[in-house]
N, C-alpha and C. Protein backbone atom coordinates (compact mmCIF):
# COMPACT_ATOMS: atom_id res chain seq x y z
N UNK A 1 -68.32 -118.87 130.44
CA UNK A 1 -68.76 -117.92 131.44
C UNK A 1 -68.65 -116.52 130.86
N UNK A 2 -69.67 -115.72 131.28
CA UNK A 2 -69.75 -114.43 130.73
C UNK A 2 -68.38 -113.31 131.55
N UNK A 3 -68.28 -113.52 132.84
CA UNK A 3 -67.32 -112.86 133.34
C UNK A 3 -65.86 -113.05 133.25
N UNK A 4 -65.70 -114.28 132.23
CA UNK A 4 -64.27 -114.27 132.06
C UNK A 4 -63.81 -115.36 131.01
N UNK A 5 -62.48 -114.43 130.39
CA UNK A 5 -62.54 -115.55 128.99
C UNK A 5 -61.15 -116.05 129.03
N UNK A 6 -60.47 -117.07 128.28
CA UNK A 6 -59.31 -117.25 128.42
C UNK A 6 -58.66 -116.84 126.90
N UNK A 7 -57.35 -116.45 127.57
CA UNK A 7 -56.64 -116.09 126.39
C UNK A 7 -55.55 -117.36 126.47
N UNK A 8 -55.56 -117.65 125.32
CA UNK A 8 -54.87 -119.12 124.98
C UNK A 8 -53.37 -118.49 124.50
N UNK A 9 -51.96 -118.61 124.97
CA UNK A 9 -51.00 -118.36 123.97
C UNK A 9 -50.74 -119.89 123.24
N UNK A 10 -51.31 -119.38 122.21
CA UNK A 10 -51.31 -120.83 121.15
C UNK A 10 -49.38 -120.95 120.65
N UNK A 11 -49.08 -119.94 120.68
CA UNK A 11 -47.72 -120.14 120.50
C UNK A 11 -47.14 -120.86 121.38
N UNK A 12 -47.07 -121.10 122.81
CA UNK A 12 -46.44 -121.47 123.78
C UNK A 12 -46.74 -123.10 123.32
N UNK A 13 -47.94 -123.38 122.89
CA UNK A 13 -48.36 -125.15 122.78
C UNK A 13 -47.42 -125.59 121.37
N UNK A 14 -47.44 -124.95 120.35
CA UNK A 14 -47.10 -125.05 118.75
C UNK A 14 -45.52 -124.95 118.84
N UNK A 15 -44.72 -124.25 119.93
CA UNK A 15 -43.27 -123.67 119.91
C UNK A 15 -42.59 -124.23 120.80
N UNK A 16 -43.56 -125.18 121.61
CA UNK A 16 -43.05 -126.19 123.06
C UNK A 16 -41.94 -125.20 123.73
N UNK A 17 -42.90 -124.19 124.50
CA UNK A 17 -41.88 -123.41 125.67
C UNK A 17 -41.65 -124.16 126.29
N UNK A 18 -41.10 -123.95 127.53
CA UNK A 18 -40.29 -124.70 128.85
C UNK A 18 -41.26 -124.31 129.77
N UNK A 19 -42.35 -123.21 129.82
CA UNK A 19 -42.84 -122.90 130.66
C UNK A 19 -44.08 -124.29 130.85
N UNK A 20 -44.78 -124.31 131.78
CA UNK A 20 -45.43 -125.12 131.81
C UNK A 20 -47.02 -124.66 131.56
N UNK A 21 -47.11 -123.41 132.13
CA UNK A 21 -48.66 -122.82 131.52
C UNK A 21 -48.75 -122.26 130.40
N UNK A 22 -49.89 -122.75 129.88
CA UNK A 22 -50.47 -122.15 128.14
C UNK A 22 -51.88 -121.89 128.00
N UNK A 23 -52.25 -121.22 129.44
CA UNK A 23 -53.76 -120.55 129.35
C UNK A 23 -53.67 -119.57 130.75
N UNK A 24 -54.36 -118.81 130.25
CA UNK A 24 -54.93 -117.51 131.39
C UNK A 24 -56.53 -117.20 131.78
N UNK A 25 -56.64 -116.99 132.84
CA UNK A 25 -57.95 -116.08 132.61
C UNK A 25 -57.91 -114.59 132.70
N UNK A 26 -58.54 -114.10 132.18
CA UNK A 26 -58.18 -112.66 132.42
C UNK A 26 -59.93 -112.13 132.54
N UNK A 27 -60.40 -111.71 133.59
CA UNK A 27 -62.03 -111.25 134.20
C UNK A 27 -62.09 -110.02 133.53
N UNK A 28 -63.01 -109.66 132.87
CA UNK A 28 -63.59 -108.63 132.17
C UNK A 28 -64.88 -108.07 132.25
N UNK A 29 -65.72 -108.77 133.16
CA UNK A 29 -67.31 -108.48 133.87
C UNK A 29 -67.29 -107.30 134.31
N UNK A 30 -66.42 -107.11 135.32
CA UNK A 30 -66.31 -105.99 135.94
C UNK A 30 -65.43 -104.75 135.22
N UNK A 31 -65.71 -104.42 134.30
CA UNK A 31 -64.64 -103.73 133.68
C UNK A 31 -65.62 -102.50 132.19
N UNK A 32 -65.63 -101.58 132.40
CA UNK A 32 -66.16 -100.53 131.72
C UNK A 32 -65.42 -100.32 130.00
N UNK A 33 -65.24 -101.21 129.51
CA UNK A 33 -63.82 -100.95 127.99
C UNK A 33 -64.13 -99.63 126.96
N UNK A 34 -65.40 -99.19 127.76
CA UNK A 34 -65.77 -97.74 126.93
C UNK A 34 -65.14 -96.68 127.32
N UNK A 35 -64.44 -96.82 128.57
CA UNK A 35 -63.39 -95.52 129.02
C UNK A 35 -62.26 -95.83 129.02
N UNK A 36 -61.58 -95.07 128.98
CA UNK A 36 -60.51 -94.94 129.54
C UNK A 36 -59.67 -96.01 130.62
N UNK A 37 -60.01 -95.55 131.69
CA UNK A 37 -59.84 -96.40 132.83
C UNK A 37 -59.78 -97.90 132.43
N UNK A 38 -60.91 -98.44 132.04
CA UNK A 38 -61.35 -99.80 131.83
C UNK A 38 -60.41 -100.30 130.58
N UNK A 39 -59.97 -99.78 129.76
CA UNK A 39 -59.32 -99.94 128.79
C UNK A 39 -57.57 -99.97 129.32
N UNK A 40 -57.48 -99.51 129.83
CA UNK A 40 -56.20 -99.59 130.90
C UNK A 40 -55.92 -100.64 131.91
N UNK A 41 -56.72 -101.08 132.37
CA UNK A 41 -57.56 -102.18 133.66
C UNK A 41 -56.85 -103.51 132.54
N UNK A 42 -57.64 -103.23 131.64
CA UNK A 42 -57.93 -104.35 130.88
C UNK A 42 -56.70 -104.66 130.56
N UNK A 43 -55.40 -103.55 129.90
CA UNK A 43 -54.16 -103.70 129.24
C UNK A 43 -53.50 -104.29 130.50
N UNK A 44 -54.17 -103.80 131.44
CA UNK A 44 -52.75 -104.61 132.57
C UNK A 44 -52.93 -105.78 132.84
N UNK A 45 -54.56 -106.14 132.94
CA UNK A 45 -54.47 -107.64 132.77
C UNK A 45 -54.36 -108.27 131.62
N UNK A 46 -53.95 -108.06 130.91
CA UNK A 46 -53.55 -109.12 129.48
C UNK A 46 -52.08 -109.14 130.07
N UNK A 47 -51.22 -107.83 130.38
CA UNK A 47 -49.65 -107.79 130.63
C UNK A 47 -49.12 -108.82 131.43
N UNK A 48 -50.14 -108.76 132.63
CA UNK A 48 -49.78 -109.59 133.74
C UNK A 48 -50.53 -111.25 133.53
N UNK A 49 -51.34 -111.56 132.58
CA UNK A 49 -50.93 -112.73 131.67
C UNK A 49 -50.06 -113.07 131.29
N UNK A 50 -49.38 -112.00 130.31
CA UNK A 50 -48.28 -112.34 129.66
C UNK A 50 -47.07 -112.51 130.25
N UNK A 51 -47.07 -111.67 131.18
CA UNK A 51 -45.75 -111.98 131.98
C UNK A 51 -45.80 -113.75 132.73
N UNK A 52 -46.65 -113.91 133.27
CA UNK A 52 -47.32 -115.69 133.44
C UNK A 52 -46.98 -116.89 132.47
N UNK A 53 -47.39 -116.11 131.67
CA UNK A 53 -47.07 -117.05 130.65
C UNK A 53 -46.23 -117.19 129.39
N UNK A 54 -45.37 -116.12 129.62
CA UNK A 54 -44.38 -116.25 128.52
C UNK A 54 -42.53 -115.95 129.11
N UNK A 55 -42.63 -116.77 130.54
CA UNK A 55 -41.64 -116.35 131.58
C UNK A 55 -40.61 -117.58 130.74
N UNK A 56 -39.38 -117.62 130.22
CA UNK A 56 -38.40 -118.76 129.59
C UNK A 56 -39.61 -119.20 128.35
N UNK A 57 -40.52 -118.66 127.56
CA UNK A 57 -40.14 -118.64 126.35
C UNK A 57 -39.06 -118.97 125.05
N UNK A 58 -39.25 -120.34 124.83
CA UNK A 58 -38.56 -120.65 123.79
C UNK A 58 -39.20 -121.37 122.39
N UNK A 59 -38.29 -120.69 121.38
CA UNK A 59 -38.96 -120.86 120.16
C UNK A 59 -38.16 -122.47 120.12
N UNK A 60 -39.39 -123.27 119.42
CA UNK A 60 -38.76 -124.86 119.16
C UNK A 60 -37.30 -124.74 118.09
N UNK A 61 -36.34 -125.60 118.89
CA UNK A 61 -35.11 -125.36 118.33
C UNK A 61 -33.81 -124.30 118.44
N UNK A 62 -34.28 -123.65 119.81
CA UNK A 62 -33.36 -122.73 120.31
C UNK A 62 -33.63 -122.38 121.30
N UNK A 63 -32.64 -121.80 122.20
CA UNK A 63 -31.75 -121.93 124.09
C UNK A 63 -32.27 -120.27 124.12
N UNK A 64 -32.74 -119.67 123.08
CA UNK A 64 -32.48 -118.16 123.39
C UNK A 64 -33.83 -118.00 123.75
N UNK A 65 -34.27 -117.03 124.90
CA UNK A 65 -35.60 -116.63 125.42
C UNK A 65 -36.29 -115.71 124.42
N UNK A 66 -37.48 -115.80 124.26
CA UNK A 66 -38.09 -115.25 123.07
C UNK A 66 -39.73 -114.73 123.91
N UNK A 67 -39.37 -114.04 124.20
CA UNK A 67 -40.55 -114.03 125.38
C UNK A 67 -41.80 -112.96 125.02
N UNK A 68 -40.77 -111.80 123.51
CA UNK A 68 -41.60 -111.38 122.82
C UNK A 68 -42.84 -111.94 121.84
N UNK A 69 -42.26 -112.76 121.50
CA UNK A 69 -43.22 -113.40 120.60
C UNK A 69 -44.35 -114.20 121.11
N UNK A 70 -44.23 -114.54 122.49
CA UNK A 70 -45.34 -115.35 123.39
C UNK A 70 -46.46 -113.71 123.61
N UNK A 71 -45.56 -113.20 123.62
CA UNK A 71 -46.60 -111.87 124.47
C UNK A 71 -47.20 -111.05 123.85
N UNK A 72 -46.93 -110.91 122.28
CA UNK A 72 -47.52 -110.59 121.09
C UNK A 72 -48.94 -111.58 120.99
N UNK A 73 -48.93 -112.65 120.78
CA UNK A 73 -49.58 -113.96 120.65
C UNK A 73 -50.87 -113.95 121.89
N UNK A 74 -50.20 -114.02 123.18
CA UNK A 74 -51.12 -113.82 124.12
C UNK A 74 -52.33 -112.23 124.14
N UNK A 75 -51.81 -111.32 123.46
CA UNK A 75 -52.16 -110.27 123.38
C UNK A 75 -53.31 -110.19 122.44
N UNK A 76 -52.76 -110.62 121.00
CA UNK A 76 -54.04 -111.01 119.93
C UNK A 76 -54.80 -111.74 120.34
N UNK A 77 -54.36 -113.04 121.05
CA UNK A 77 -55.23 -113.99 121.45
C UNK A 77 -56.65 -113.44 122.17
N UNK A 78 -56.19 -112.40 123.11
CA UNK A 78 -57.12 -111.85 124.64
C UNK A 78 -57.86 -110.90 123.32
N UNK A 79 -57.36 -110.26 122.62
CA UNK A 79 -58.07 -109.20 121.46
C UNK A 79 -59.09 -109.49 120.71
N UNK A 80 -58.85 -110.96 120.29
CA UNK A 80 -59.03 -111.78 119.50
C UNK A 80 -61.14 -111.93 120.32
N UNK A 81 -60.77 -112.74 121.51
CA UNK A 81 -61.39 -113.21 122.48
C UNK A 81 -62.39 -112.53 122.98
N UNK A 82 -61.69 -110.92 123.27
CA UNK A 82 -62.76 -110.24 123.71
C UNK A 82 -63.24 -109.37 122.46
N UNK A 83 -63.23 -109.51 121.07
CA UNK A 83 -64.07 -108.66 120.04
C UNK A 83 -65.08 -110.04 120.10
N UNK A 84 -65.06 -111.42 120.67
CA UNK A 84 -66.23 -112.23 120.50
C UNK A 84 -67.06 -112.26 121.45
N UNK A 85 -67.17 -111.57 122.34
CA UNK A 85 -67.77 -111.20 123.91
C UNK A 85 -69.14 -111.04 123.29
């Protein structure tokens, strides 16, 4: 679909989080990425992906929350995603 792409945190599938989701959509149809505004729009919805999906983040083989590294991942991913638009 043209109005919306998913950002995959491929880390969350490869690092077996605890969380149970490992995809987002994040809508970009409606969204101007040549200003300002829209470019902001846009950062909050990748954030509020990431916060979704990288909530108990764990790297395979350890108890400690790593929630950075999901949200890095989800971030390139959506970057990644929308330079193929």
């Amino acid at each position: 679909m043209k109005s919306l792409f998913t950002a995959a945190a491929l880390v969350l599938l490869s690092a077996g989080s605890a969380s149970a989701a490992s995809s987002a959509r994040i809508v970009v149809a409606d969204l101007n990425l040549a200003t300002a505004e829209g470019a902001r729009t846009f950062d909050q919805r990748v954030e509020a992906a990431a916060d979704r999906l990288c909530r108990n983040f764990l790297v395979a083989g350890s108890r400690i929350p790593r929630p950075e590294i999901c949200r890095a991942a989800v971030r390139e991913e959506a970057m990644a995603q929308l330079s193929e638009r």
